[in-house]
Protein backbone atom coordinates (compact mmCIF):
# COMPACT_ATOMS: atom_id res chain seq x y z
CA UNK A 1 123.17 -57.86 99.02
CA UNK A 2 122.30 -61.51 97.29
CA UNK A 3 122.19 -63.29 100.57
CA UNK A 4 118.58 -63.33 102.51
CA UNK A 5 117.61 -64.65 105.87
CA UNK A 6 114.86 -67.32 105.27
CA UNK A 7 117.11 -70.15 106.48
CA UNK A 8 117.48 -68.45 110.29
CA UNK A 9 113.60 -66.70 110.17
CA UNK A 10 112.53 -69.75 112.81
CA UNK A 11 115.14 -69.22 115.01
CA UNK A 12 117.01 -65.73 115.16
CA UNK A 13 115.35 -63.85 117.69
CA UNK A 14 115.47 -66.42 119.70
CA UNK A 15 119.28 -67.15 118.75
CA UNK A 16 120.04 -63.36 119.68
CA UNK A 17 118.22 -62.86 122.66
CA UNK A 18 120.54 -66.21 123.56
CA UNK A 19 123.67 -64.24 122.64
CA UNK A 20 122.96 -60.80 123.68
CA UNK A 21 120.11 -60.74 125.74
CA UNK A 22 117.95 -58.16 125.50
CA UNK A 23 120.71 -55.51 123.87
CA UNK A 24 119.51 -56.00 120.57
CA UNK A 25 115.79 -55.15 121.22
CA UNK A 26 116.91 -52.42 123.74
CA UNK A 27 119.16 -50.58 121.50
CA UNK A 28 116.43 -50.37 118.75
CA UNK A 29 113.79 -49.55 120.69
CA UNK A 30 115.83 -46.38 122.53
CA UNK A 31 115.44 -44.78 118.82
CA UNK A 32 111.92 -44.74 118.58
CA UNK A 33 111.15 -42.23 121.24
CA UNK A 34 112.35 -39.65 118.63
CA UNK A 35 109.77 -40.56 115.72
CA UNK A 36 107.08 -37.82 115.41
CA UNK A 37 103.65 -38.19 114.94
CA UNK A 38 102.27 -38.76 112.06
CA UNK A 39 105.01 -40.07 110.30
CA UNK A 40 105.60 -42.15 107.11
CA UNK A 41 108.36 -44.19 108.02
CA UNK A 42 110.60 -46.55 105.71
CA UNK A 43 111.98 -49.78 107.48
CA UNK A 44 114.52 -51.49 106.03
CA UNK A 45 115.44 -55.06 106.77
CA UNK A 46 112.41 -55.28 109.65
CA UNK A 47 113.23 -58.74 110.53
CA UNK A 48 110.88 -60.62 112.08
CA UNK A 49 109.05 -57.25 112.67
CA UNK A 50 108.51 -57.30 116.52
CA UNK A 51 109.61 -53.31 116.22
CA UNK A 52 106.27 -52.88 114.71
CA UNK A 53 104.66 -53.93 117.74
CA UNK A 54 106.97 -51.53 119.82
CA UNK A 55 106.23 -48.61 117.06
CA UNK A 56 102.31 -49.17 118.18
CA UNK A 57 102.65 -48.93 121.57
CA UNK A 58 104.06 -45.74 121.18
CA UNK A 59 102.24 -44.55 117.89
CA UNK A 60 98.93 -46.82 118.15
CA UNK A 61 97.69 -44.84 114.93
CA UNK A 62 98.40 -42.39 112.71
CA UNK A 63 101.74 -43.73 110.83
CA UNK A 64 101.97 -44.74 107.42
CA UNK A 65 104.99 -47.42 106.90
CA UNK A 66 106.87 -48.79 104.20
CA UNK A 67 108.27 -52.22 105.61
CA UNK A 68 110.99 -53.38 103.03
CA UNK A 69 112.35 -57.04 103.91
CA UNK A 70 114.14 -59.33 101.49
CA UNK A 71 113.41 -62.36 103.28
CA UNK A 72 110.32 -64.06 102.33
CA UNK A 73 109.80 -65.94 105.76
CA UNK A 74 110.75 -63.05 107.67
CA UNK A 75 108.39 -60.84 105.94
CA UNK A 76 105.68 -63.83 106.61
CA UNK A 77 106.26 -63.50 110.17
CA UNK A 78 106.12 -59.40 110.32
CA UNK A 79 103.23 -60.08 108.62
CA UNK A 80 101.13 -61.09 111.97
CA UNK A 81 102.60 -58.34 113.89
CA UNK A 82 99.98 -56.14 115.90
CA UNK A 83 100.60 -52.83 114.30
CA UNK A 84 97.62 -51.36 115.82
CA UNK A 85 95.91 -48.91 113.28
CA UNK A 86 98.85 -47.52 111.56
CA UNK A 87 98.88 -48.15 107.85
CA UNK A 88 101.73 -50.57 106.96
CA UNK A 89 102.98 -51.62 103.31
CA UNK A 90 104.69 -54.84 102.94
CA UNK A 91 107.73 -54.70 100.07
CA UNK A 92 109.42 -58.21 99.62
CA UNK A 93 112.63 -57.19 97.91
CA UNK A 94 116.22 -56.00 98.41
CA UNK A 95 115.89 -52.13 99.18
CA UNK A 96 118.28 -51.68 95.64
CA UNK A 97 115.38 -53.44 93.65
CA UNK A 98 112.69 -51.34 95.40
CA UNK A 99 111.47 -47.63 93.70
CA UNK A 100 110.44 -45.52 96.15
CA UNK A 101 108.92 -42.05 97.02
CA UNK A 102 111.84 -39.41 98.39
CA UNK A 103 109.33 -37.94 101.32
CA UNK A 104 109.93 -40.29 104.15
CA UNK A 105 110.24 -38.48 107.56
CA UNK A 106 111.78 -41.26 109.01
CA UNK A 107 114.06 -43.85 108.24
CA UNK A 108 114.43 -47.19 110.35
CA UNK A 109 117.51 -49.36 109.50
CA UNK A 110 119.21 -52.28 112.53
CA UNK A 111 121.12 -54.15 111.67
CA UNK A 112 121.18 -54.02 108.20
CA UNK A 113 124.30 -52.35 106.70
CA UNK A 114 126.82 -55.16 108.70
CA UNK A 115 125.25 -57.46 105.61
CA UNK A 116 127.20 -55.30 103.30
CA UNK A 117 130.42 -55.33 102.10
CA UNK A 118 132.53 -52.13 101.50
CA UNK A 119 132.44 -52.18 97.95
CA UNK A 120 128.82 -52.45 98.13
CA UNK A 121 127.51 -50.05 101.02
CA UNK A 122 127.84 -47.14 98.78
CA UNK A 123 125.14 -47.65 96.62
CA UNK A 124 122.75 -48.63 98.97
CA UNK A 125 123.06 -46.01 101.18
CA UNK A 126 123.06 -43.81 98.54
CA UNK A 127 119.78 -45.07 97.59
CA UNK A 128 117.85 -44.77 100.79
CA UNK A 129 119.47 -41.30 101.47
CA UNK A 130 117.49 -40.22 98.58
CA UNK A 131 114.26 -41.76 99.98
CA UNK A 132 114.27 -39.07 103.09
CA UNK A 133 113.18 -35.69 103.23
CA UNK A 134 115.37 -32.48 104.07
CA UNK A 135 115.66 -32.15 107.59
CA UNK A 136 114.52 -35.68 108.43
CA UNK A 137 115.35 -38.49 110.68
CA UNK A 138 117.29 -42.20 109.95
CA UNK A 139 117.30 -44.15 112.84
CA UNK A 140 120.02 -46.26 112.65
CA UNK A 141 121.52 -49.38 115.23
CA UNK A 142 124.35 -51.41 114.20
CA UNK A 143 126.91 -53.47 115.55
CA UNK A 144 130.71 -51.47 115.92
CA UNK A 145 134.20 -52.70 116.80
CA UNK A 146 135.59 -50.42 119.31
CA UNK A 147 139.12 -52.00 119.33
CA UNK A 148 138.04 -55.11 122.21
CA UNK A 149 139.50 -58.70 120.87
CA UNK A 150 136.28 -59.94 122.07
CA UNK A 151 134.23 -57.91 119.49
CA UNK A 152 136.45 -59.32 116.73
CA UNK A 153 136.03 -62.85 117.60
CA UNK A 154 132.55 -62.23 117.79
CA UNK A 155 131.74 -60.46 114.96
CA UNK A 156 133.64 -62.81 113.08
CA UNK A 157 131.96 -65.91 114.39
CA UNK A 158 128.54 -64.46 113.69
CA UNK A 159 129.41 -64.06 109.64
CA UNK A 160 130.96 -67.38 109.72
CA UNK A 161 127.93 -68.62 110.85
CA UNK A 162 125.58 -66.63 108.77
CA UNK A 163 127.44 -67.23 105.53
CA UNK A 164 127.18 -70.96 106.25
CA UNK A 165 123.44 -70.55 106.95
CA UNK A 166 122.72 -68.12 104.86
CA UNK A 167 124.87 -67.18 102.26
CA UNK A 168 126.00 -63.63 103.58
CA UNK A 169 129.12 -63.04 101.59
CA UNK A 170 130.11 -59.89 104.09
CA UNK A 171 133.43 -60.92 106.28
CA UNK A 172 134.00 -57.82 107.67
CA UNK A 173 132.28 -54.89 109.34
CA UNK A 174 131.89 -51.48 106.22
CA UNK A 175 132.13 -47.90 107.44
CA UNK A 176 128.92 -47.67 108.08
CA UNK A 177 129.82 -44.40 109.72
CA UNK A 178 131.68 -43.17 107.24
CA UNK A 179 128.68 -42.86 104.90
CA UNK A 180 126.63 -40.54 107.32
CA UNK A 181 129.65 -38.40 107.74
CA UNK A 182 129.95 -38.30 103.93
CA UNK A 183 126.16 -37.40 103.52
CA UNK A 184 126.72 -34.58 106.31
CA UNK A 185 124.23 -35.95 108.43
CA UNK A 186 123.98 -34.25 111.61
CA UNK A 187 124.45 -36.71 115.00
CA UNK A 188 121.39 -35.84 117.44
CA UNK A 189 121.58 -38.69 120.24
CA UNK A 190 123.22 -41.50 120.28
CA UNK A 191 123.75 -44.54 123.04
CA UNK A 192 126.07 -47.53 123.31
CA UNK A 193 124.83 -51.11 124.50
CA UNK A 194 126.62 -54.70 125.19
CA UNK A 195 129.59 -52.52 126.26
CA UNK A 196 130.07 -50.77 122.87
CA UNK A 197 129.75 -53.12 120.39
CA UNK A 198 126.64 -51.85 119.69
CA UNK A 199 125.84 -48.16 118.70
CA UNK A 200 121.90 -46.59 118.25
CA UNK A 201 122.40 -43.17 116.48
CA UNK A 202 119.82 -40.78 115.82
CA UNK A 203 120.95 -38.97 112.48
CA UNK A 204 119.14 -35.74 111.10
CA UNK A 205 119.77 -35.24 106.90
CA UNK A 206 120.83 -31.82 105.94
């Protein structure tokens, strides 16, 4: 993934609250229910890193998270997040460039496999697949095209947009799928917001 999100860090929560209300923050924060106590959590791709503020309310202490975010001025802004007393580590790197322990319990990616292209979404998954523990959790949200023309147009206007912004050379949605199915992840809960076109799925590694 070359492309980053510095250009948009100002702007794009505000941009998709604009475009999808509150779906985006809703469907992310219907996974988090299911983290444990006590965790240590990887994030990948935090964002602006409001879901570290929803993490505390839930977990005020006791966490220890890896927050991996290739965006410099994203990772500036997660930086002032209220994370309450729950130990957070700040990576500023693509996840492929990062080296990391393979004893995470949990495992918190939205939104970020849509920024890769086919070719490329092997690899990385691969990569943070190894990161999690036997019998552990990856909470993942992402968008999906369920067959509506709408979700098409959509999806293709948003990496229009972002490759003019930002660089993101993806132009269409991978299997993103198709990579927990090949890793034999088990499905335990999963929930559908903005009529489909966006999926949270709470995935359990072999």
């Amino acid at each position: 993934m070359a492309s980053n999100y510095d250009n948009s860090a100002g702007f794009y929560d505000g941009l998709s609250r604009m475009i999808f209300g509150k779906a985006l923050v809703k469907a992310q924060v219907y996974l988090l229910q299911f983290i444990p106590a006590n965790s240590k959590i990887l994030i990948v791709g935090g964002g602006t890193g409001w879901i570290l503020e929803e993490i505390a309310m839930l977990h005020p202490t006791g966490l220890a998270i890896t927050y991996v975010e290739i965006s410099a001025n994203m990772l500036a802004l997660s930086r002032k997040r209220d994370a309450g007393n729950n130990r957070v580590t700040f990576i500023n790197d693509a996840i492929e460039g990062v080296a990391m322990d393979e004893d995470y319990d949990v495992i918190i990616t939205a939104f970020l496999f849509d920024n890769f292209t086919q070719d490329a979404l092997p690899a990385a998954f691969e990569h943070i697949h190894r990161a999690l523990k036997p019998k552990g959790l990856w909470l993942c949200t992402d968008f999906r095209v369920t067959g509506a023309l709408w979700q098409r147009v959509l999806l293709k206007s948003m990496y229009l947009f972002f490759k003019l912004l930002c660089g993101i050379d993806t132009t269409t949605l991978p299997d993103i799928e198709g990579q927990f199915v090949k890793h034999q992840y088990k499905t335990k809960s999963a929930k559908a917001f903005f009529a489909d076109f966006i999926i949270s799925t709470l995935y359990q590694k072999s």
